[in-house]
N, C-alpha and C. Protein backbone atom coordinates (compact mmCIF):
# COMPACT_ATOMS: atom_id res chain seq x y z
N UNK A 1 249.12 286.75 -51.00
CA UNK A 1 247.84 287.39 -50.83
C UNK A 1 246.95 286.57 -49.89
N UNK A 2 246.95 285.42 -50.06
CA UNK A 2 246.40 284.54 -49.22
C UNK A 2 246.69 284.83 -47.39
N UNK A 3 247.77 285.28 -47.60
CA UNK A 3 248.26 284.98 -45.88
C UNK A 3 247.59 286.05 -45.24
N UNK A 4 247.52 287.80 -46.43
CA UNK A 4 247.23 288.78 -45.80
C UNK A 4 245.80 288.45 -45.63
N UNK A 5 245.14 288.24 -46.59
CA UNK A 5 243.40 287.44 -46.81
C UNK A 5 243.04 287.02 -45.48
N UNK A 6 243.75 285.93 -45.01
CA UNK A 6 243.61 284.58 -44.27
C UNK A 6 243.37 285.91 -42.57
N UNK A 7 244.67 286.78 -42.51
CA UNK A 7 244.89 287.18 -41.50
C UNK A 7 243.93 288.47 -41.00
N UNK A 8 243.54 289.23 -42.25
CA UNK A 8 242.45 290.44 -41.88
C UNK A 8 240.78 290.00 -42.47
N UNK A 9 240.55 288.57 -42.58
CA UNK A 9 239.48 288.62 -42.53
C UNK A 9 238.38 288.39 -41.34
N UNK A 10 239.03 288.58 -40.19
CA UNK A 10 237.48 288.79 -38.74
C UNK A 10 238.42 290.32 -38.47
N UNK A 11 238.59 291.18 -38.93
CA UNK A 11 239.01 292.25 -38.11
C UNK A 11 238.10 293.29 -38.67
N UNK A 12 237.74 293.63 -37.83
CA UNK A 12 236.30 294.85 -37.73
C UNK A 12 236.71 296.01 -38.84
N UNK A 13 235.50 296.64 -39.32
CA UNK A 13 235.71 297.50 -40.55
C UNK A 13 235.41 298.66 -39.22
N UNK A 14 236.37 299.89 -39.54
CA UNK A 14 236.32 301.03 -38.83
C UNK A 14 235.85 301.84 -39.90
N UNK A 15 235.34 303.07 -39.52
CA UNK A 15 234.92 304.13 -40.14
C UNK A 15 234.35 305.09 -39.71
N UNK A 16 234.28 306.61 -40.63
CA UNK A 16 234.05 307.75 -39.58
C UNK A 16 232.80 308.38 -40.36
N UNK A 17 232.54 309.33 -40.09
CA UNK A 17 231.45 310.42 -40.21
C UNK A 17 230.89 310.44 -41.73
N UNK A 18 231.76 311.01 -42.34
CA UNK A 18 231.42 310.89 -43.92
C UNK A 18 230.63 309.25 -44.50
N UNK A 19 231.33 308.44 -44.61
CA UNK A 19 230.83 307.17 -44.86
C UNK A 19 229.76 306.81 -43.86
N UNK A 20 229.88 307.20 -43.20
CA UNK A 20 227.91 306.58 -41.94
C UNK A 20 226.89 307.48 -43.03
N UNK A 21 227.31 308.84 -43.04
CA UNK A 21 226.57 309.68 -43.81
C UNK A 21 226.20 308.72 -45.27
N UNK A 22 226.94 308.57 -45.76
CA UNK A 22 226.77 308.24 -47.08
C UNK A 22 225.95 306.32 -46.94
N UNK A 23 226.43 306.02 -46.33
CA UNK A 23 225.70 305.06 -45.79
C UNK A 23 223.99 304.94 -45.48
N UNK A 24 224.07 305.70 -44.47
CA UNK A 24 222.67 306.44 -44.34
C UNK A 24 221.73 306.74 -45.37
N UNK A 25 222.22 307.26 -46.50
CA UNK A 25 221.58 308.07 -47.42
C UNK A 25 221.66 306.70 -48.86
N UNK A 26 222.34 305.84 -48.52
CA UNK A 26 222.35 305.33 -49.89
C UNK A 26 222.27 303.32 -49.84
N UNK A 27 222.57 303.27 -48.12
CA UNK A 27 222.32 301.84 -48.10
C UNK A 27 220.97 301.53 -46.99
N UNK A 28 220.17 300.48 -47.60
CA UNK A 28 219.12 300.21 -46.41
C UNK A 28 219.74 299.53 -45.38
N UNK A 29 218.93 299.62 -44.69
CA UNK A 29 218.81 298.91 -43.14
C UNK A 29 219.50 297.13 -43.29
N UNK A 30 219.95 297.11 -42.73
CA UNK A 30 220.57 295.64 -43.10
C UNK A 30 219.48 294.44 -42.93
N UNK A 31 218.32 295.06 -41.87
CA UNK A 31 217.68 294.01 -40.75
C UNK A 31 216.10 293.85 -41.29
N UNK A 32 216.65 295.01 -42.53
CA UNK A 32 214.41 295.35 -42.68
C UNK A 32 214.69 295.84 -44.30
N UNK A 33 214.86 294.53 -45.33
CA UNK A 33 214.63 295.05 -46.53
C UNK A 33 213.44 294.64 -47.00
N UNK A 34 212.67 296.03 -47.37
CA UNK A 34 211.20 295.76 -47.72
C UNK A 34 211.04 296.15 -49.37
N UNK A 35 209.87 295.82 -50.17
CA UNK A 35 209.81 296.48 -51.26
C UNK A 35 209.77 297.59 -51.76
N UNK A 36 209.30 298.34 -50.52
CA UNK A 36 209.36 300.05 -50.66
C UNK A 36 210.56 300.97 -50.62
N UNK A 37 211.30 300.33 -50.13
CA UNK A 37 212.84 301.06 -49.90
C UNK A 37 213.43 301.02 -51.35
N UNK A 38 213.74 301.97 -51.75
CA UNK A 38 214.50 302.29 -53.23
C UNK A 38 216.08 302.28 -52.31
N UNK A 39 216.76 301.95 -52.01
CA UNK A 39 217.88 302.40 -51.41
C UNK A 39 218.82 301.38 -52.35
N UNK A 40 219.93 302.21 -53.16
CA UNK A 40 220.28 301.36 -54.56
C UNK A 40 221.20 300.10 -53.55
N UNK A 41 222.24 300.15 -52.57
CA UNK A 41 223.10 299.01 -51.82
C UNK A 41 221.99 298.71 -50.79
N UNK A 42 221.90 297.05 -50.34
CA UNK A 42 221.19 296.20 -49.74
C UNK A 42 222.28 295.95 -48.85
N UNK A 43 223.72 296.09 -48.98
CA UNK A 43 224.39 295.94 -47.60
C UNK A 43 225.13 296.53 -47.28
N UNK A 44 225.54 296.74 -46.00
CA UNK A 44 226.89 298.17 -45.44
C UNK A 44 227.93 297.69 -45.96
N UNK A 45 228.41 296.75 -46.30
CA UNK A 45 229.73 296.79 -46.80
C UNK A 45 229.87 296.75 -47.94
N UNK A 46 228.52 297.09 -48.69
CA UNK A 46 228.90 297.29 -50.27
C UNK A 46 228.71 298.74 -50.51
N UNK A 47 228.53 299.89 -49.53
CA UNK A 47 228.29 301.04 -49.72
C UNK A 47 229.55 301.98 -49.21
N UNK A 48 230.27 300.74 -48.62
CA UNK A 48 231.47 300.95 -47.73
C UNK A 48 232.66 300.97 -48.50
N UNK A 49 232.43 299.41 -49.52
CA UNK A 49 233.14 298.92 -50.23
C UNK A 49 233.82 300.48 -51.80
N UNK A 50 232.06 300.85 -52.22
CA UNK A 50 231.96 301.66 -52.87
C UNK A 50 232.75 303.25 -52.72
N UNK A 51 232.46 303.62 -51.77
CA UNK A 51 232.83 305.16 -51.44
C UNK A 51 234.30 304.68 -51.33
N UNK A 52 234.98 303.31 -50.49
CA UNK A 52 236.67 303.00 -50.84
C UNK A 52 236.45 302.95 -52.37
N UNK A 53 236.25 302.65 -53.32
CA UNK A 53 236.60 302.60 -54.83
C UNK A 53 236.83 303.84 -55.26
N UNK A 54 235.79 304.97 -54.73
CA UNK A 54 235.78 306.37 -55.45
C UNK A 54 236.96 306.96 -54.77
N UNK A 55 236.88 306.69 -53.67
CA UNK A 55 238.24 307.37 -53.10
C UNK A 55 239.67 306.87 -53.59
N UNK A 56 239.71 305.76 -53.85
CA UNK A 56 241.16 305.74 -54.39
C UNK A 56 240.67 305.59 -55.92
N UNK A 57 240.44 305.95 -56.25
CA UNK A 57 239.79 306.53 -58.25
C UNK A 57 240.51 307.98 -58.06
N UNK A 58 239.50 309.15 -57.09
CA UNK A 58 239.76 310.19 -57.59
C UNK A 58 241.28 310.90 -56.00
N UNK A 59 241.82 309.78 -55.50
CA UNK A 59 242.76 310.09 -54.88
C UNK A 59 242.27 310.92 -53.75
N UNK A 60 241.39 310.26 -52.79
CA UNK A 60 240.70 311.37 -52.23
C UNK A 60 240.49 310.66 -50.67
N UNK A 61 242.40 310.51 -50.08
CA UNK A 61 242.09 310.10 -48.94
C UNK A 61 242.63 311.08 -47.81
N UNK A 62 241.57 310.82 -46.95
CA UNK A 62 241.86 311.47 -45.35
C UNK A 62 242.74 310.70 -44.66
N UNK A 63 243.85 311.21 -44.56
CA UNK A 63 244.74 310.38 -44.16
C UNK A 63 245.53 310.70 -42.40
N UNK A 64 244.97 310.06 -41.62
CA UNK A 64 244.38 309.83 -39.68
C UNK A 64 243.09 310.44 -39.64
N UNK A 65 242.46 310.21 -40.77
CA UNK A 65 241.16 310.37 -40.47
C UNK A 65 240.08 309.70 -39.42
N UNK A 66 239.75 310.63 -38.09
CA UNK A 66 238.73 309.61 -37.54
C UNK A 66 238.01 308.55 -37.65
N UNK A 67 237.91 307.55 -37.86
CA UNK A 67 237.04 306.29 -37.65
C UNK A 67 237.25 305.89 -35.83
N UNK A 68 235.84 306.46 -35.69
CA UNK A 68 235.10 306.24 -34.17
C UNK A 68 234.46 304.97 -34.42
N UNK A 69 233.55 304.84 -35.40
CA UNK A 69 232.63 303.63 -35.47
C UNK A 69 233.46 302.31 -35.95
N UNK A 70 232.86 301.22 -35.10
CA UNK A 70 233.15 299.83 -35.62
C UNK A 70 232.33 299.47 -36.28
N UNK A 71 232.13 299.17 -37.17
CA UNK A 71 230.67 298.16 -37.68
C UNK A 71 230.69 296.68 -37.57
N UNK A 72 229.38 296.32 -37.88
CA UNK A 72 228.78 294.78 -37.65
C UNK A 72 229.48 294.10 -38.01
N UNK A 73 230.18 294.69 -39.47
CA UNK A 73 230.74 293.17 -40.27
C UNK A 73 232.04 293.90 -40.18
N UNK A 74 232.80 292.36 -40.46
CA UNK A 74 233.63 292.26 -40.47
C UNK A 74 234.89 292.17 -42.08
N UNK A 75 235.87 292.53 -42.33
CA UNK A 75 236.17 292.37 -43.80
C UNK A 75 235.91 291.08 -44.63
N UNK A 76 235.99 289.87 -43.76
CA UNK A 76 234.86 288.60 -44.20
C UNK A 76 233.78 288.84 -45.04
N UNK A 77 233.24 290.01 -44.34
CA UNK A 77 231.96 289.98 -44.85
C UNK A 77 232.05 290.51 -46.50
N UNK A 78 233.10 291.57 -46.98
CA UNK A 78 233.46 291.66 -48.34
C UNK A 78 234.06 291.13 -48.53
N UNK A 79 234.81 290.04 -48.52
CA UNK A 79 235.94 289.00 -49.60
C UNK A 79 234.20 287.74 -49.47
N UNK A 80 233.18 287.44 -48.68
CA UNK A 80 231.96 286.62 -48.86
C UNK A 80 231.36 287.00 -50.07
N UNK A 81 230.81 288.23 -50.27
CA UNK A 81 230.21 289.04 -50.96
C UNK A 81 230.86 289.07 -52.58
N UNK A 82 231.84 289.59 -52.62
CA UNK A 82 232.46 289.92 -53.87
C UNK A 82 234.63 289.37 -53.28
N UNK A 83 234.86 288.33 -53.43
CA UNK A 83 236.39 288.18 -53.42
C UNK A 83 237.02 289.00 -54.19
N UNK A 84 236.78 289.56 -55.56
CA UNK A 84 237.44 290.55 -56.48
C UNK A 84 237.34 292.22 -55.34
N UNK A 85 236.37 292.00 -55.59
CA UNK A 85 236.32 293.20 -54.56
C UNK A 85 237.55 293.44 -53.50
N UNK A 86 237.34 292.57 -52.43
CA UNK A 86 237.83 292.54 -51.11
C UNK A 86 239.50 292.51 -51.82
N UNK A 87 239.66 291.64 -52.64
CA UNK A 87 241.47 291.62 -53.44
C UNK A 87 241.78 293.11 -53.89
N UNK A 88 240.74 293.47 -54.69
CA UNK A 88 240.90 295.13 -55.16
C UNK A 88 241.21 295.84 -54.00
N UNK A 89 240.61 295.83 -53.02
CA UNK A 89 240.54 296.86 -51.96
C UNK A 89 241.85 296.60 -51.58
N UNK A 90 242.45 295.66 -51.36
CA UNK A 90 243.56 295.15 -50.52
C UNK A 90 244.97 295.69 -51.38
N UNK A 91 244.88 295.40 -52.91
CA UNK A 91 245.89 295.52 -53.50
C UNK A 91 246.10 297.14 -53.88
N UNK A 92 245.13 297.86 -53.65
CA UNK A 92 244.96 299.09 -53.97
C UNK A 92 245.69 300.08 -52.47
N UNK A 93 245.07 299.07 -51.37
CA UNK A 93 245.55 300.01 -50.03
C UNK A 93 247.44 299.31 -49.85
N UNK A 94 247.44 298.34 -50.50
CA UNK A 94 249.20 297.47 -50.65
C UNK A 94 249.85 298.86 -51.47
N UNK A 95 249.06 299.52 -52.62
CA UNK A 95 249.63 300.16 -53.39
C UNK A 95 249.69 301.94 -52.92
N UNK A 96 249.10 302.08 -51.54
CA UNK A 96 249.30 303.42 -51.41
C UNK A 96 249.36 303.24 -50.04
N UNK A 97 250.64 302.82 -49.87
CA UNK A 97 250.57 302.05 -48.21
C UNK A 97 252.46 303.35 -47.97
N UNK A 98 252.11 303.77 -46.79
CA UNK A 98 253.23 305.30 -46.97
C UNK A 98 254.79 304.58 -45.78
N UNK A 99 254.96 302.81 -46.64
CA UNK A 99 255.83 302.48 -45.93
C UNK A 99 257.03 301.59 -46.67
N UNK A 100 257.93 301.46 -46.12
CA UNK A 100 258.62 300.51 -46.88
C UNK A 100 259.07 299.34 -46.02
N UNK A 101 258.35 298.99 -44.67
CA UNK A 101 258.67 297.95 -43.52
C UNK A 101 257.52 297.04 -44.00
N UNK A 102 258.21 295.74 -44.18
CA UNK A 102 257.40 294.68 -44.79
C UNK A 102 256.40 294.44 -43.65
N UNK A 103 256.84 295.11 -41.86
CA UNK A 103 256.07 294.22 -41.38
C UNK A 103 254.39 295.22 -41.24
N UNK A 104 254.87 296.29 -41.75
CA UNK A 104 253.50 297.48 -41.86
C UNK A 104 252.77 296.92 -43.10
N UNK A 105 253.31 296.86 -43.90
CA UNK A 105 252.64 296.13 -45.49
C UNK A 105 252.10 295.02 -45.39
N UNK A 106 252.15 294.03 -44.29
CA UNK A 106 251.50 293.28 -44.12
C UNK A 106 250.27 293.48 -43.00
N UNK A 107 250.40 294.18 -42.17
CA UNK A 107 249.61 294.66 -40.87
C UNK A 107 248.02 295.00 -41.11
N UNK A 108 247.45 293.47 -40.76
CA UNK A 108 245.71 293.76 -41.53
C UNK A 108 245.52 295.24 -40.82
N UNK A 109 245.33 295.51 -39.62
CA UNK A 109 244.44 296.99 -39.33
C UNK A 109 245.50 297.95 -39.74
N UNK A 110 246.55 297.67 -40.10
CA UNK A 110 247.44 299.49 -40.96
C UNK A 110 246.43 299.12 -42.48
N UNK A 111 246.53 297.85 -43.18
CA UNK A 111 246.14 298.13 -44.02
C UNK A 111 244.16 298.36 -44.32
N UNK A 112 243.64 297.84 -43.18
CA UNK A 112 242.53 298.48 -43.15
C UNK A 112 242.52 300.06 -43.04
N UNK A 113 243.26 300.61 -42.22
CA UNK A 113 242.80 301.72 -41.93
C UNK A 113 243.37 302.68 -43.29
N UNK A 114 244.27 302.20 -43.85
CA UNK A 114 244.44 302.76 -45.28
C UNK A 114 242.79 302.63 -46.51
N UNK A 115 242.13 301.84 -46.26
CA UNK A 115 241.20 301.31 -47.04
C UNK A 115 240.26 302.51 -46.21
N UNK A 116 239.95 302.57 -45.41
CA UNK A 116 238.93 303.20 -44.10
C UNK A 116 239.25 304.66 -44.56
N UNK A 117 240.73 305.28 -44.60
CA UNK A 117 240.98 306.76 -44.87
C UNK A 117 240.43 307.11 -45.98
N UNK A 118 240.73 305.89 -47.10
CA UNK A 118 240.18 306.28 -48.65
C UNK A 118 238.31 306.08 -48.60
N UNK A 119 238.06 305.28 -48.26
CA UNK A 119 236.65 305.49 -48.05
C UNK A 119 235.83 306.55 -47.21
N UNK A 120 236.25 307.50 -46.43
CA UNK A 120 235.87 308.83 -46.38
C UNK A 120 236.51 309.60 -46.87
N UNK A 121 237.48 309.71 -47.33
CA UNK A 121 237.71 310.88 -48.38
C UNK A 121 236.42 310.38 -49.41
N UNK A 122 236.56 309.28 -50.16
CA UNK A 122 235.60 308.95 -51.04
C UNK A 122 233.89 309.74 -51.32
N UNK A 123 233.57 309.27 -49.13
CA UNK A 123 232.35 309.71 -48.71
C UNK A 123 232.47 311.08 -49.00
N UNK A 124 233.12 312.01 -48.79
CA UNK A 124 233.19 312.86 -48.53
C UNK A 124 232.91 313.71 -49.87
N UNK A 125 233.59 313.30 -50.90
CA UNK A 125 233.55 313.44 -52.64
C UNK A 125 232.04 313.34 -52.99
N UNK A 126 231.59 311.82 -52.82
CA UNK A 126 230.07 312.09 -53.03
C UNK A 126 229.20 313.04 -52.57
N UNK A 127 229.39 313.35 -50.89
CA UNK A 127 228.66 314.19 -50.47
C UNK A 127 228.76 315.86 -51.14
N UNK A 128 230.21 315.96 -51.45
CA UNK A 128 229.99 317.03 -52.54
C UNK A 128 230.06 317.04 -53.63
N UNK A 129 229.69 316.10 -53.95
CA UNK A 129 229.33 316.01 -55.53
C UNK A 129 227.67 316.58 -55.40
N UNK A 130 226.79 315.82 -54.11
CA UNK A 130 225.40 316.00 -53.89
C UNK A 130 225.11 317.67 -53.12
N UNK A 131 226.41 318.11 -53.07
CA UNK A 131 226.05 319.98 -52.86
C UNK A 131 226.52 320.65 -54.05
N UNK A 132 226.78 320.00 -54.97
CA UNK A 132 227.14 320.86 -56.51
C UNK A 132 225.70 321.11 -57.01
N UNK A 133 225.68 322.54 -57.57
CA UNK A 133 224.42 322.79 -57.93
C UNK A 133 224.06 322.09 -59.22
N UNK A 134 222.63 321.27 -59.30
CA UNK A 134 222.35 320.69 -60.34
C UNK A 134 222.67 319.20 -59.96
N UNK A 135 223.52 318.99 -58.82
CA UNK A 135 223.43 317.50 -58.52
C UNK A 135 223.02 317.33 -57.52
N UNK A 136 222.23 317.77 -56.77
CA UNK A 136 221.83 317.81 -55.00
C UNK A 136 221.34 316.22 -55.29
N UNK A 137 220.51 315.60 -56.92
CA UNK A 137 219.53 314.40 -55.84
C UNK A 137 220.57 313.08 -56.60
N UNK A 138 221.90 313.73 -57.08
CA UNK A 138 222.80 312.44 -57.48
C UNK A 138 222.63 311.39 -56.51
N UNK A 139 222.76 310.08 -57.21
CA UNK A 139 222.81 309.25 -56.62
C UNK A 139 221.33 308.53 -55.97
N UNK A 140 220.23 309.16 -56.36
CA UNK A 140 219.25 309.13 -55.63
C UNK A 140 218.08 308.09 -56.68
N UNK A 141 219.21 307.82 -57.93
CA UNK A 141 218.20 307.20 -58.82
C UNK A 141 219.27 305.79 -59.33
N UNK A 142 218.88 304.67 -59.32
CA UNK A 142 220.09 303.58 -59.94
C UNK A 142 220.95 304.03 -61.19
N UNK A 143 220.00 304.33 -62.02
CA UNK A 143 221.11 305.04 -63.62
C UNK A 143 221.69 305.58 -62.98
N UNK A 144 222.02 306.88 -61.96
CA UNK A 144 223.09 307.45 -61.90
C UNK A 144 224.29 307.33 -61.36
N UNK A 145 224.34 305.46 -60.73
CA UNK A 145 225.27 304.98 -60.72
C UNK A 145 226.10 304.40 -61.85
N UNK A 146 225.39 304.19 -62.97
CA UNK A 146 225.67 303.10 -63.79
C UNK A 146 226.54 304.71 -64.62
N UNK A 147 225.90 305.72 -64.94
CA UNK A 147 226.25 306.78 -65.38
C UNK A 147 227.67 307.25 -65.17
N UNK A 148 227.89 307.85 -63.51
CA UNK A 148 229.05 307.82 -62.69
C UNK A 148 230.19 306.45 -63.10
N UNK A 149 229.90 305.20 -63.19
CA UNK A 149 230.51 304.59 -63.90
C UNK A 149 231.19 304.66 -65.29
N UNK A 150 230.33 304.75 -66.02
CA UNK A 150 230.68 305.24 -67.45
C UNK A 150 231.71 306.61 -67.45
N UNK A 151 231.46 307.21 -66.57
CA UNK A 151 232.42 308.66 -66.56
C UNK A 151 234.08 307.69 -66.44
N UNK A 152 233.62 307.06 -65.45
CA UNK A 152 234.95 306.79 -65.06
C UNK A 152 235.70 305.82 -66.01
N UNK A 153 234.83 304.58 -66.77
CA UNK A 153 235.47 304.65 -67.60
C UNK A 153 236.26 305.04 -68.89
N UNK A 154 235.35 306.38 -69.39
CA UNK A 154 235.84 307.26 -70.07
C UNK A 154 236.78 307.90 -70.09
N UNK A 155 237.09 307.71 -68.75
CA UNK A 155 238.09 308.88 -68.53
C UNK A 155 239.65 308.03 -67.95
């Protein structure tokens, strides 16, 4: 784990449409956190990190899904943040990786972009979860993360 760690941590986080969206709507500004901003994630790669969790939870990846955008940080920036995290993400995209060539299973950007597919499918889940009638302002209050949690462990 170390070697894959060691080898995809400066390689740029890609991502597409859905996750900017969800981004947008649920993480602040990286450059300007003020007291007035209710925005529940304080950084892009924990909103990034997030929508990858829901997506491989409810199996919900786009798979050659566009990622046009590069972002700022780099996967560094989640194994800095949370190491459980950045290991989860890794062992989860090891575990739905559509190969059996050791040298793809090791390949930081195949296995980013496995992490990147599941995180807009993910985005994509929230965003319709927030056009289901009766949930348009999900997500728009902290409990209803902690809530969405509890589902999932319930279930």
């Amino acid at each position: 784990m170390e070697h894959i760690l060691r080898d995809i941590r400066n390689k740029k986080i890609h991502y597409g449409e859905y996750v900017e969206k969800v981004r947008d709507l649920f993480s602040r500004k990286q450059e300007s956190i003020t007291n007035y901003d209710d925005r529940f994630f304080s950084k892009y790669w924990q909103v990034y990190s997030w929508c990858a969790i829901i997506g491989f939870r409810e199996e919900k990846r786009i798979l050659g899904a566009d990622l046009p955008n590069q972002t700022s940080f780099e996967y560094q920036m989640i194994d800095n943040g949370s190491q459980f995290i950045a290991q989860s993400l890794l062992f989860m995209a090891l575990g739905k990786m559509l190969s059996d060539e050791s040298k793809d299973l090791l390949n930081p950007r195949k296995l980013l972009t496995v992490i990147s597919e599941y995180a807009e499918g993910g985005a994509k889940h929230i965003l319709e979860i927030r056009q289901t009638r009766g949930s348009e302002r999900m997500f728009d209050n902290p409990d209803d993360y902690f809530e969405e949690l509890l589902r999932r462990i319930k279930s």
